[in-house]
PDB file of N, CA and C in Angstrom:
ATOM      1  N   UNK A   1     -20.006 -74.558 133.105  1.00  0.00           N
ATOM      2  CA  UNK A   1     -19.628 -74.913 134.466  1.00  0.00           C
ATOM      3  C   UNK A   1     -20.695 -75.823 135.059  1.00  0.00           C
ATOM      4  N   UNK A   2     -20.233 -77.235 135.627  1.00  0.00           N
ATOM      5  CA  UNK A   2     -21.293 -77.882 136.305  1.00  0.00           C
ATOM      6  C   UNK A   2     -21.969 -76.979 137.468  1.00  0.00           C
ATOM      7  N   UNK A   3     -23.498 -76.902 137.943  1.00  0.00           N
ATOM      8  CA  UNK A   3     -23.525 -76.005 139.056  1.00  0.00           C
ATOM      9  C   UNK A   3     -23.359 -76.806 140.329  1.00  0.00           C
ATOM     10  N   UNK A   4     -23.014 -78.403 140.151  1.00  0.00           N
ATOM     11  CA  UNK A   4     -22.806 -79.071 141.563  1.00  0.00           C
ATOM     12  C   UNK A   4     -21.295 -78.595 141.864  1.00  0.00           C
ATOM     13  N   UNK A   5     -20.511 -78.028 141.131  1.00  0.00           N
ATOM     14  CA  UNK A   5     -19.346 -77.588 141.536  1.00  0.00           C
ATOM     15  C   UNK A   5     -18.603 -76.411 141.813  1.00  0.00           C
ATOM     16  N   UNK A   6     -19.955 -75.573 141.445  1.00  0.00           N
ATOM     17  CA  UNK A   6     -20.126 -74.420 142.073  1.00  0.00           C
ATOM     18  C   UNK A   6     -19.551 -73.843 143.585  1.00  0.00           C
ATOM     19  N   UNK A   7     -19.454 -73.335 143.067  1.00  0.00           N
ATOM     20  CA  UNK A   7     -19.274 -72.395 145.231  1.00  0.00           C
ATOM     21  C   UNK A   7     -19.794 -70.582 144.672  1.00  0.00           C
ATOM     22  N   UNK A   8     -20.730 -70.324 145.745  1.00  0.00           N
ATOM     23  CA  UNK A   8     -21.175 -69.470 145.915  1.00  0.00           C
ATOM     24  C   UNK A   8     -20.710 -68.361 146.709  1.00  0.00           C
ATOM     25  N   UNK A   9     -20.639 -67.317 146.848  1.00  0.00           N
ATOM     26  CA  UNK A   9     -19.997 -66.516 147.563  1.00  0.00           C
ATOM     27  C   UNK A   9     -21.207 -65.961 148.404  1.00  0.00           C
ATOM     28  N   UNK A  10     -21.580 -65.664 149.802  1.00  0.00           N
ATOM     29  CA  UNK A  10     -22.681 -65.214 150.432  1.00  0.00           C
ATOM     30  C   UNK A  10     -23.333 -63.945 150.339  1.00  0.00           C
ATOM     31  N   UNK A  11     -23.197 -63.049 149.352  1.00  0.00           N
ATOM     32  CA  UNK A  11     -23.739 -62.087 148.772  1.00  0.00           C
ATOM     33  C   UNK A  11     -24.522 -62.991 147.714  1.00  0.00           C
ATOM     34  N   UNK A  12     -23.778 -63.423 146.730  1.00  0.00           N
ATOM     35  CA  UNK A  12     -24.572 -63.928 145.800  1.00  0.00           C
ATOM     36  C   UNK A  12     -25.824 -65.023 146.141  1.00  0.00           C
ATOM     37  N   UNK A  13     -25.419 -65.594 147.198  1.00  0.00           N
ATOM     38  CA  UNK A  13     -26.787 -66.449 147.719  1.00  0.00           C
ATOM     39  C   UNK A  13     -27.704 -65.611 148.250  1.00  0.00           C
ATOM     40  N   UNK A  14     -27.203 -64.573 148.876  1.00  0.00           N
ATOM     41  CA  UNK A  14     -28.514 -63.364 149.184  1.00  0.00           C
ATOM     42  C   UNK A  14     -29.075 -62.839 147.801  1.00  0.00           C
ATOM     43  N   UNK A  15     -28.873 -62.958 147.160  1.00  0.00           N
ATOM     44  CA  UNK A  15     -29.508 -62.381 145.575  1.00  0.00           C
ATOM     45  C   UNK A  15     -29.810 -63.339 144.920  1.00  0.00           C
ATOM     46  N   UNK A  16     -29.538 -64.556 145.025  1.00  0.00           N
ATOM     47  CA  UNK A  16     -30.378 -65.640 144.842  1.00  0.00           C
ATOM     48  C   UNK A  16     -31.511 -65.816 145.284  1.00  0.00           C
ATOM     49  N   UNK A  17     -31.302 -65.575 146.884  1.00  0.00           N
ATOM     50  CA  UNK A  17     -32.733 -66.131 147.223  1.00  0.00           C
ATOM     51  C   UNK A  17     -33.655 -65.132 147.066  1.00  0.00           C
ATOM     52  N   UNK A  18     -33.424 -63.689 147.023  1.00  0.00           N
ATOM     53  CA  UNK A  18     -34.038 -62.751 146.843  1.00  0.00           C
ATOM     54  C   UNK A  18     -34.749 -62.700 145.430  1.00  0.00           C
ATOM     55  N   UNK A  19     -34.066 -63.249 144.359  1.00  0.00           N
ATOM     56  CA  UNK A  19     -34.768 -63.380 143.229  1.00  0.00           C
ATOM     57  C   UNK A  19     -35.648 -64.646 142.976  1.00  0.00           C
ATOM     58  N   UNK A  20     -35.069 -65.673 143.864  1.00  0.00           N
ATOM     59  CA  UNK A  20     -36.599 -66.585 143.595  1.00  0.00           C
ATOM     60  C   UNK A  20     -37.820 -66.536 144.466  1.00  0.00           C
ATOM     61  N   UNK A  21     -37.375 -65.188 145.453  1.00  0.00           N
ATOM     62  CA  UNK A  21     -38.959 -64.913 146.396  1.00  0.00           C
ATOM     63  C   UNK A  21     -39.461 -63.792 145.546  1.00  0.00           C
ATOM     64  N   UNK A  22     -38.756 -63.501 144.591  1.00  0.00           N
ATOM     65  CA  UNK A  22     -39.283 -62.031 143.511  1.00  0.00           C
ATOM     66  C   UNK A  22     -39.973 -63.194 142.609  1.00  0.00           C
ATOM     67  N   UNK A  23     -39.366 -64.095 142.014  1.00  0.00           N
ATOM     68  CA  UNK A  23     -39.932 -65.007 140.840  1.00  0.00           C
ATOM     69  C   UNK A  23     -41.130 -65.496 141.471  1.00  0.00           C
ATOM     70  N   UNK A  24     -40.812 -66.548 142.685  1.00  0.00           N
ATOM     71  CA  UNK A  24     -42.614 -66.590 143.184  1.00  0.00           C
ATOM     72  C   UNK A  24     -43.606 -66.242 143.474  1.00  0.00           C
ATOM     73  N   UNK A  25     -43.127 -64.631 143.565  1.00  0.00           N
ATOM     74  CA  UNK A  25     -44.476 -63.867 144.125  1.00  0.00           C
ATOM     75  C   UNK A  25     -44.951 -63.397 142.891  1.00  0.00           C
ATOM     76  N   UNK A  26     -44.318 -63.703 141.818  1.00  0.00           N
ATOM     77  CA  UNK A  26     -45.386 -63.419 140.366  1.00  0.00           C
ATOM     78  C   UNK A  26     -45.692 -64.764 139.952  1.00  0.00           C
ATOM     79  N   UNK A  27     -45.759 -65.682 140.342  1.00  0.00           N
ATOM     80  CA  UNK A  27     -46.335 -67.157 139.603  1.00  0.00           C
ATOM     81  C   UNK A  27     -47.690 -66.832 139.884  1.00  0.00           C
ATOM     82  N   UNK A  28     -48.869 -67.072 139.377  1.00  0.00           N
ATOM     83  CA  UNK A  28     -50.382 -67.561 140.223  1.00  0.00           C
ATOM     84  C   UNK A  28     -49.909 -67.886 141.115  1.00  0.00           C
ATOM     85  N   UNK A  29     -51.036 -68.188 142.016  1.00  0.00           N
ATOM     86  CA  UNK A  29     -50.903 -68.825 143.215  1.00  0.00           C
ATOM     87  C   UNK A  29     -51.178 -70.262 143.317  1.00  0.00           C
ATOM     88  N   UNK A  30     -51.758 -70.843 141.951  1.00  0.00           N
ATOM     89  CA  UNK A  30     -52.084 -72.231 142.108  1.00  0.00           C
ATOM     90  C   UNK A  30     -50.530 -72.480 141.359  1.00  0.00           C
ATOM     91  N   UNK A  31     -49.102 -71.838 141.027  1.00  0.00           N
ATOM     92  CA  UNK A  31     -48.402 -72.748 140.194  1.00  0.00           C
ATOM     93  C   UNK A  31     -47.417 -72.342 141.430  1.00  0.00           C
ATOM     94  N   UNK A  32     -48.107 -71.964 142.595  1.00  0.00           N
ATOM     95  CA  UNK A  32     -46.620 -71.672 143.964  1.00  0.00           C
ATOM     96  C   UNK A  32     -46.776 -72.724 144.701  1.00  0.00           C
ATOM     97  N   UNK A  33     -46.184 -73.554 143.872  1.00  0.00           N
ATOM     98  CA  UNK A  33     -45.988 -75.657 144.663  1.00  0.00           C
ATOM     99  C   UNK A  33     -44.407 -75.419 144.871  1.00  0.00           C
ATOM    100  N   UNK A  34     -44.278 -76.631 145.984  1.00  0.00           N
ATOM    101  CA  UNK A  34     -42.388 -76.022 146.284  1.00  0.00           C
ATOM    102  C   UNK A  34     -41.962 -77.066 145.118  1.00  0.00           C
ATOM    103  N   UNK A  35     -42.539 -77.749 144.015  1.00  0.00           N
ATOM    104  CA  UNK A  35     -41.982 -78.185 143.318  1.00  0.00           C
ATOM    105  C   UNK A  35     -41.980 -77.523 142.135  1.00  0.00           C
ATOM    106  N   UNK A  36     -42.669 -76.367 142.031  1.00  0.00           N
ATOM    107  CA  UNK A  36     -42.417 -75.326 141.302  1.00  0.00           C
ATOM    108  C   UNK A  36     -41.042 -74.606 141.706  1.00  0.00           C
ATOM    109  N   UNK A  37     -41.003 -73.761 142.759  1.00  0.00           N
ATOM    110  CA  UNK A  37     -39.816 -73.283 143.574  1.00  0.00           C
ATOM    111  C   UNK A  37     -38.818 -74.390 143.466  1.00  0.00           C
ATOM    112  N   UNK A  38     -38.475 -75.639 143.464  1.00  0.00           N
ATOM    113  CA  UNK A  38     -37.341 -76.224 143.172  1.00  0.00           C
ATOM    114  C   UNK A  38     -37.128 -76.182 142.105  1.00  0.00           C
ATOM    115  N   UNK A  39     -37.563 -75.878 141.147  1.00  0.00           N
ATOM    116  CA  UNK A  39     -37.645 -76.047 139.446  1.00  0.00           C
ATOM    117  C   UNK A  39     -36.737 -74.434 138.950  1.00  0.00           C
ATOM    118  N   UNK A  40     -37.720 -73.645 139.811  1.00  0.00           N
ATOM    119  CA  UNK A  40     -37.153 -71.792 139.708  1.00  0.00           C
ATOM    120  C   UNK A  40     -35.575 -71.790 140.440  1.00  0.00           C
ATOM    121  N   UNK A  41     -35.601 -72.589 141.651  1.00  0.00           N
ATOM    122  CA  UNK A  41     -34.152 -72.441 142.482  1.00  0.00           C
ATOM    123  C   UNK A  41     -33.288 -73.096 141.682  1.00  0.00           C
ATOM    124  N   UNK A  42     -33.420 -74.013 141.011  1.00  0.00           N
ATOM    125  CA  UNK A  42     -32.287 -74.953 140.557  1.00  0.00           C
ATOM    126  C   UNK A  42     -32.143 -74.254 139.148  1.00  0.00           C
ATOM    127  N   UNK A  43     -33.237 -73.389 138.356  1.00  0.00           N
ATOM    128  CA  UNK A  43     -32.622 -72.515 137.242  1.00  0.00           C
ATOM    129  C   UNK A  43     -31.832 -71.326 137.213  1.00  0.00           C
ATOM    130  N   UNK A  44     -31.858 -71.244 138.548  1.00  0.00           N
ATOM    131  CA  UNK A  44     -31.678 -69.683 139.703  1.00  0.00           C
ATOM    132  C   UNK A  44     -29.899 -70.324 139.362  1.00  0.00           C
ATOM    133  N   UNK A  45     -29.793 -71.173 139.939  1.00  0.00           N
ATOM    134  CA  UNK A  45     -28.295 -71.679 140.629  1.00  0.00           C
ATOM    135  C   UNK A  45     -27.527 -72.002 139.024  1.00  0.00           C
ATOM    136  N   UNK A  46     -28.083 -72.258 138.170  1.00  0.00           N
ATOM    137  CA  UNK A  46     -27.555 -73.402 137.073  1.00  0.00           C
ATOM    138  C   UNK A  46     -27.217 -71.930 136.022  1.00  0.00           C
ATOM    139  N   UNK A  47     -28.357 -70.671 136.235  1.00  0.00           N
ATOM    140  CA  UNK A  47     -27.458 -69.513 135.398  1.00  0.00           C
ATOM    141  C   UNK A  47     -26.546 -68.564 136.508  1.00  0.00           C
ATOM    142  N   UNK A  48     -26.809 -68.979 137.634  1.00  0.00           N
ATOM    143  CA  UNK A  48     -25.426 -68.279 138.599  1.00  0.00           C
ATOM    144  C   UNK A  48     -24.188 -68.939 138.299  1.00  0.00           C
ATOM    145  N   UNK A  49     -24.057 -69.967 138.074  1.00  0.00           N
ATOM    146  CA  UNK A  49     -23.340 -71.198 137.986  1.00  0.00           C
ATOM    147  C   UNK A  49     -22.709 -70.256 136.488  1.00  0.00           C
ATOM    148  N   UNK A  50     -23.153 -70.105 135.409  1.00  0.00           N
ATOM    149  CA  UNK A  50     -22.453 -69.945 134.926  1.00  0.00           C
ATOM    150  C   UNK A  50     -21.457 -68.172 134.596  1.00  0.00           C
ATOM    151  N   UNK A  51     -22.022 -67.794 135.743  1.00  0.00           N
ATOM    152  CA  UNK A  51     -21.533 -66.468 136.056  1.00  0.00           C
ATOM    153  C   UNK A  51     -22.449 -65.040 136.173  1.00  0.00           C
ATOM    154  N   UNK A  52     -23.724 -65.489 135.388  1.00  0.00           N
ATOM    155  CA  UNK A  52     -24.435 -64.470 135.257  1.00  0.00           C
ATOM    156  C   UNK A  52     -24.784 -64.029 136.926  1.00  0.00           C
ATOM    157  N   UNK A  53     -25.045 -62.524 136.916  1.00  0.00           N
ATOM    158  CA  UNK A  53     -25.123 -61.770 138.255  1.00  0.00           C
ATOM    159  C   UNK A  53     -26.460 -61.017 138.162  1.00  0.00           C
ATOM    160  N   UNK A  54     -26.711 -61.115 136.883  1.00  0.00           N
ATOM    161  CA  UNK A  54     -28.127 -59.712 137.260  1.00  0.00           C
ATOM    162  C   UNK A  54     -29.585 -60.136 137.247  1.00  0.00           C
ATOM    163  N   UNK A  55     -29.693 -59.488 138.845  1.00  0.00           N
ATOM    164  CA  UNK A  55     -31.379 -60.132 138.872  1.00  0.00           C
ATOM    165  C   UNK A  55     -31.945 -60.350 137.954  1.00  0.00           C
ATOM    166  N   UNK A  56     -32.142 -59.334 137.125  1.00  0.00           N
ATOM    167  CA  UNK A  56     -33.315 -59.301 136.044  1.00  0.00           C
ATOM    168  C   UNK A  56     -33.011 -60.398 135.128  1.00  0.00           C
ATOM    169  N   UNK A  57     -31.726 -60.857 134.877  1.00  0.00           N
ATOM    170  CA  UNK A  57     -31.460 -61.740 133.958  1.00  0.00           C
ATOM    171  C   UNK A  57     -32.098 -63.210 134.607  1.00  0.00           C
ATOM    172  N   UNK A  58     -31.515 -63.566 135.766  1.00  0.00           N
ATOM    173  CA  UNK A  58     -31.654 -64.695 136.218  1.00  0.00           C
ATOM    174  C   UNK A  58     -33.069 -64.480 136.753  1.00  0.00           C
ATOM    175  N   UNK A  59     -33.658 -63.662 136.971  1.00  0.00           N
ATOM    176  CA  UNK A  59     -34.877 -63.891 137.556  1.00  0.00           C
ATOM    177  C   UNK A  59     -35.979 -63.916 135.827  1.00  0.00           C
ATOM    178  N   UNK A  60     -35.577 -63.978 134.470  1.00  0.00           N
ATOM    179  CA  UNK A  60     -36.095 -64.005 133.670  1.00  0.00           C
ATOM    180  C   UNK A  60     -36.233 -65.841 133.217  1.00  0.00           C
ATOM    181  N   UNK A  61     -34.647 -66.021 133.660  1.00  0.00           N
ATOM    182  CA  UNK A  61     -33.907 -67.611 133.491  1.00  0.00           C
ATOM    183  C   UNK A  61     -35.063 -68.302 134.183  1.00  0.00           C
ATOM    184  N   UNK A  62     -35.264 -67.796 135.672  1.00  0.00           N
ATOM    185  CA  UNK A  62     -36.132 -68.786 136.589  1.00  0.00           C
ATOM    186  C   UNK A  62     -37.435 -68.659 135.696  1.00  0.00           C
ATOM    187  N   UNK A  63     -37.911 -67.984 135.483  1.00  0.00           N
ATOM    188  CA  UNK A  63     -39.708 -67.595 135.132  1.00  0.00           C
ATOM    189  C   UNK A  63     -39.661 -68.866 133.631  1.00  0.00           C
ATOM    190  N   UNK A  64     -38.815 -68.602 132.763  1.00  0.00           N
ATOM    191  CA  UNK A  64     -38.698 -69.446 131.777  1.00  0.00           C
ATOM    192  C   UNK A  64     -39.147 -70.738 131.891  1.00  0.00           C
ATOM    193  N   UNK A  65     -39.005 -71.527 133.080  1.00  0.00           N
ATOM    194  CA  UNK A  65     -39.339 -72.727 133.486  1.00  0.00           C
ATOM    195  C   UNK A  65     -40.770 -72.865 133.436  1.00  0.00           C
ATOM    196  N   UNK A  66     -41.468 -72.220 133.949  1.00  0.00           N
ATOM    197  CA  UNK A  66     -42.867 -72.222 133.968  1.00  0.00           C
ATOM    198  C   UNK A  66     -43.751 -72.329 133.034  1.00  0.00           C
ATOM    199  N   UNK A  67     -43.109 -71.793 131.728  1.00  0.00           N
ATOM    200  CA  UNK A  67     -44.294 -72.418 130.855  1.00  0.00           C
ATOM    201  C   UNK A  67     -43.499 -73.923 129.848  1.00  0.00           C
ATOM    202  N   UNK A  68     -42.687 -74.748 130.531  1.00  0.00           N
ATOM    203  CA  UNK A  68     -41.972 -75.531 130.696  1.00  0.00           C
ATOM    204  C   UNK A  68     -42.917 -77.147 130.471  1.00  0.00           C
ATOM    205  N   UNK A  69     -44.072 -77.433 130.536  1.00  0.00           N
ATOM    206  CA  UNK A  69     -44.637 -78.679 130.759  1.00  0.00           C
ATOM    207  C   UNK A  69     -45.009 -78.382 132.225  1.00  0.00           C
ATOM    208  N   UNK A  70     -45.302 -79.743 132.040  1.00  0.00           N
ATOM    209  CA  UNK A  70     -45.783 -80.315 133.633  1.00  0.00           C
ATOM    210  C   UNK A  70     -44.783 -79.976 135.253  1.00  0.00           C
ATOM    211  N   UNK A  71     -45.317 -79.587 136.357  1.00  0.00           N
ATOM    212  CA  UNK A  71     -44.156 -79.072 137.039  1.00  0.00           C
ATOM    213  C   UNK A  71     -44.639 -80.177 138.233  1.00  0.00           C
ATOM    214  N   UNK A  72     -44.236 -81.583 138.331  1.00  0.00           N
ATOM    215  CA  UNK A  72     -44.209 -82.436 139.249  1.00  0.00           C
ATOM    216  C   UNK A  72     -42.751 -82.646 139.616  1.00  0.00           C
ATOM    217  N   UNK A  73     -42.634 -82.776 140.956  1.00  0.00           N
ATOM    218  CA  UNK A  73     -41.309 -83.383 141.321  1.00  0.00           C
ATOM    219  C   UNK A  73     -40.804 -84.478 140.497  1.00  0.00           C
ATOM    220  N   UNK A  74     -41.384 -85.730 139.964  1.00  0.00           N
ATOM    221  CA  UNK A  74     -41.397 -86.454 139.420  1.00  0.00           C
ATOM    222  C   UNK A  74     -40.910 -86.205 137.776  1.00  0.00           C
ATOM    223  N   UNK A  75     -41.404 -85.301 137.300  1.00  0.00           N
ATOM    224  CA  UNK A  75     -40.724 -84.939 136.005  1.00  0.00           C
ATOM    225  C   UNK A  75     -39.726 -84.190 136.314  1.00  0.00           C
ATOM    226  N   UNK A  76     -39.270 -83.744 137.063  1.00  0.00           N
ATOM    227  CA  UNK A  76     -37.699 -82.898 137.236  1.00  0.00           C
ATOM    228  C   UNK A  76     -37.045 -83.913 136.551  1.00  0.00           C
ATOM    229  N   UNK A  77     -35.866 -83.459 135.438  1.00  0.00           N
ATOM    230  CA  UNK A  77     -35.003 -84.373 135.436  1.00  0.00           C
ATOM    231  C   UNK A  77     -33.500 -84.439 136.365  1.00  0.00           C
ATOM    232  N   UNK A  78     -33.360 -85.956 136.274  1.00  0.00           N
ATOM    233  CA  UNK A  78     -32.372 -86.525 137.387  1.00  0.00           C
ATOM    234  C   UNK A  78     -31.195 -85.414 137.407  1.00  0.00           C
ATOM    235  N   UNK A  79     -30.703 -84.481 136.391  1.00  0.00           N
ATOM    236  CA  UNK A  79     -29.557 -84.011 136.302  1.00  0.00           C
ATOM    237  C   UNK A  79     -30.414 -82.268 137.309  1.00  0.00           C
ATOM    238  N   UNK A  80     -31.176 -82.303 137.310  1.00  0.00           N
ATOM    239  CA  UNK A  80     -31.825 -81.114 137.763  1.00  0.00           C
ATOM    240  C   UNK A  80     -31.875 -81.017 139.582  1.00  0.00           C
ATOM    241  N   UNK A  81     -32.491 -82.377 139.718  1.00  0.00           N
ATOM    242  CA  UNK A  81     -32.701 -82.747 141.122  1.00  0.00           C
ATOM    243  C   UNK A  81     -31.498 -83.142 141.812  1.00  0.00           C
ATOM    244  N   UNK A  82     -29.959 -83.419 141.088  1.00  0.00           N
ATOM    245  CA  UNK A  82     -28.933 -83.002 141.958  1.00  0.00           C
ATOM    246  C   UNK A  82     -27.960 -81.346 141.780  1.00  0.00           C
ATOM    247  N   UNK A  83     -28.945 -80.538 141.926  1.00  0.00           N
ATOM    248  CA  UNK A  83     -28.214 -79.295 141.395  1.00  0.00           C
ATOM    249  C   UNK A  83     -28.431 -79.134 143.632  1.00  0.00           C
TER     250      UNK A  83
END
């Protein structure tokens, strides 16, 4: 499922955001850049997107990113930065 074509239901965005303020409050504190957090939100949305529901899963999906390379806005790729 593309996640730009997504629709969210407003429970599930409450458990979204709840799991990427759970995912950031375990990064260090030097890797809590909001271009980190766009990197975790847009992995957040892209395994909601494809149906998955359980924190623990998607909040494993987000953390995955992190040992990912370099985390500049600038290296996001283009398909990432329109999620």
């Amino acid at each position: 499922m593309n996640p730009r074509a997504a629709v969210f239901q407003p429970e599930l965005i409450e458990l979204m955001k709840a799991v990427l303020e759970d995912a950031a409050a375990m990064l260090p504190e030097a890797k809590r850049t909001s271009a980190m957090k766009a990197e975790i939100a847009s992995q957040i949305l892209a395994c909601a997107a494809t149906g998955e529901r359980d924190p623990i899963v998607l909040k494993m999906a987000a953390l995955a990113v992190v040992d990912k390379g370099p985390h500049y806005s600038h290296a996001i790729s283009a398909e990432r930065r329109l999620v």
